[in-house]
Protein backbone atom coordinates (compact mmCIF):
# COMPACT_ATOMS: atom_id res chain seq x y z
CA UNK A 1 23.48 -17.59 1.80
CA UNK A 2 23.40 -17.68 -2.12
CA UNK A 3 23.45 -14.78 -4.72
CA UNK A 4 20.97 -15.20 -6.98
CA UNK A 5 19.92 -11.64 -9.03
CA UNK A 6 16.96 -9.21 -9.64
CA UNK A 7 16.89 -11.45 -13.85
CA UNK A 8 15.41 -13.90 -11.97
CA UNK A 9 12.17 -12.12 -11.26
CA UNK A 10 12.06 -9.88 -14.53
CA UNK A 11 13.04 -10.84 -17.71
CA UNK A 12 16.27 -9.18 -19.40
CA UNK A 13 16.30 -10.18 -23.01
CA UNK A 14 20.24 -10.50 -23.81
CA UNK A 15 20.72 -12.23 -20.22
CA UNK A 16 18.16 -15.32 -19.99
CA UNK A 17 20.23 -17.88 -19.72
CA UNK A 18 21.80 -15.91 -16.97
CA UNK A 19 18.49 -15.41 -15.05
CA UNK A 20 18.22 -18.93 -15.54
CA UNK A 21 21.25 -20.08 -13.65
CA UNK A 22 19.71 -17.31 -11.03
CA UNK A 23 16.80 -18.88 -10.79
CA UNK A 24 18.79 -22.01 -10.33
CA UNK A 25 20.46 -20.41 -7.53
CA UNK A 26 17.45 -19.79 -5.88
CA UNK A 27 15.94 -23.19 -6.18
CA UNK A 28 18.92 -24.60 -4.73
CA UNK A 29 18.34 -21.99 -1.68
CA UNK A 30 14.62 -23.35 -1.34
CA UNK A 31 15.34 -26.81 -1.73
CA UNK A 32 18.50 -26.64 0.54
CA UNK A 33 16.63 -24.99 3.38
CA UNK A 34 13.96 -27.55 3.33
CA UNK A 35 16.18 -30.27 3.52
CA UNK A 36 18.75 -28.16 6.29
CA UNK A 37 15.79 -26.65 8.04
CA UNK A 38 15.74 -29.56 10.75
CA UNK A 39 19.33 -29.01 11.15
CA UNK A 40 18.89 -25.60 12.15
CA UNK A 41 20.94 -24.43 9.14
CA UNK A 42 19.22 -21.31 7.19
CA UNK A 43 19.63 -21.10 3.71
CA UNK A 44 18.29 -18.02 1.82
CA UNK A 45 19.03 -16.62 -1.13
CA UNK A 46 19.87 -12.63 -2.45
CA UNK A 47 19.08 -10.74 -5.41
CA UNK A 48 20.71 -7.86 -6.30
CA UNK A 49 19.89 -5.22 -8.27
CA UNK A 50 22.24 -3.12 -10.08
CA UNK A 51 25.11 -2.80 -7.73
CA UNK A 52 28.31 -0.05 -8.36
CA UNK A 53 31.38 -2.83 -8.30
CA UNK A 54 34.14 -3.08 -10.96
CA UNK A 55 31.98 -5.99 -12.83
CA UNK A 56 29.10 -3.03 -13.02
CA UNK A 57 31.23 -0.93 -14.57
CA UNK A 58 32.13 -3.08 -17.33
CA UNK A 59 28.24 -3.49 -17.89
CA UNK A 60 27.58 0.20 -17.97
CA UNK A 61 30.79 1.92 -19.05
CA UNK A 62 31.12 5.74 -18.31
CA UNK A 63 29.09 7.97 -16.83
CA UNK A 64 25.94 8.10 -19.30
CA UNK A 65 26.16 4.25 -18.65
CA UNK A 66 25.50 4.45 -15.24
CA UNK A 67 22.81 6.93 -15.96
CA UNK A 68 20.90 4.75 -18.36
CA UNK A 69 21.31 1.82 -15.77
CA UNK A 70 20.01 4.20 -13.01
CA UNK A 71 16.98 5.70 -15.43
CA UNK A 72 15.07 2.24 -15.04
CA UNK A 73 15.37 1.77 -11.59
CA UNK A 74 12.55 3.89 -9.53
CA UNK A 75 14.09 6.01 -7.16
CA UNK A 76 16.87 6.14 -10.33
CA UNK A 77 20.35 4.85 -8.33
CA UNK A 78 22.29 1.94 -8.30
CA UNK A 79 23.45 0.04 -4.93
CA UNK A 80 26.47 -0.80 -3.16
CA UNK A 81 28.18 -3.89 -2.03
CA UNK A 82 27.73 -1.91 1.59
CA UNK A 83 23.99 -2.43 0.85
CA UNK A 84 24.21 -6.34 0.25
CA UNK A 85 26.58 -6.74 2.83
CA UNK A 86 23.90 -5.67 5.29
CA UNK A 87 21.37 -7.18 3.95
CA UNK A 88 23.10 -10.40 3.89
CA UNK A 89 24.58 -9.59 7.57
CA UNK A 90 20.65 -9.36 8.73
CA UNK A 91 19.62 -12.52 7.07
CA UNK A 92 22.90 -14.21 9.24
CA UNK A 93 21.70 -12.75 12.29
CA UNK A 94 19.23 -13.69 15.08
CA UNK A 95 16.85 -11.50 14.08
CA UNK A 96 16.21 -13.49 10.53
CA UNK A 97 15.70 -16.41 12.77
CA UNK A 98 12.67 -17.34 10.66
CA UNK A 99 12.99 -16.89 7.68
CA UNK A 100 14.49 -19.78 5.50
CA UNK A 101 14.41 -20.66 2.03
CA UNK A 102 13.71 -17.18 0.72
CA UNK A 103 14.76 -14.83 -2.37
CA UNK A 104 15.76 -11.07 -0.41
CA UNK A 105 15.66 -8.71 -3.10
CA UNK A 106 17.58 -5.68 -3.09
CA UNK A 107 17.12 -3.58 -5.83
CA UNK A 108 15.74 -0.48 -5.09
CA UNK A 109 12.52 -1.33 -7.00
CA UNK A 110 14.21 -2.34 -10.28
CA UNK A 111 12.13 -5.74 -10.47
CA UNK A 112 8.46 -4.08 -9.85
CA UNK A 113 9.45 -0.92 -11.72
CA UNK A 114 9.47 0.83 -15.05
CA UNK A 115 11.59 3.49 -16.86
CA UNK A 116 11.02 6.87 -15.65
């Protein structure tokens, strides 16, 4: 399991040679779990949206910086790790049995949304 991010699959202006090293991630996901596959190793990859975590907070200091964060995102929150840790728990388990070399993201719509 890699963590790629939600820059990877919509542009962020100050950040693109960070979603470029994301989308780096990513191909190394792909390409890994084609070459693993036969192995019966999955790899996958994960791309958060924005996530509350001490590095968030940094990003968006204060309270009206978590709004403005929130204000793009659709249903207008952020995440948790909780979120990411299930996500990535599913893509572990059994039940994911089937699904290798794939970007999971989980970002409450950020990447297919705009601004409210």
């Amino acid at each position: 399991m890699l963590n790629a991010s939600w820059t990877m699959h919509r542009g962020m202006a100050p950040a693109a040679v960070y979603a470029a090293t994301r989308a780096a991630v990513h191909n190394l996901a792909r390409s890994l779990g084609a070459d693993l596959a036969h192995e019966g190793i999955r790899v996958n990859s994960v791309s958060p949206g924005y996530i509350r975590t001490p590095m968030y907070d940094t990003f968006a200091p204060g309270e009206s910086g978590r709004e403005a964060t929130a204000a793009v995102v659709p249903a207008g929150h952020y995440g948790t790790p909780g979120d990411i840790a299930q996500t990535v728990g599913f893509l572990l388990s059994p039940q994911a049995h089937y699904i290798v070399g794939q970007d999971l993201v989980v970002d409450d719509g950020l990447i297919m949304g705009l601004p409210r």
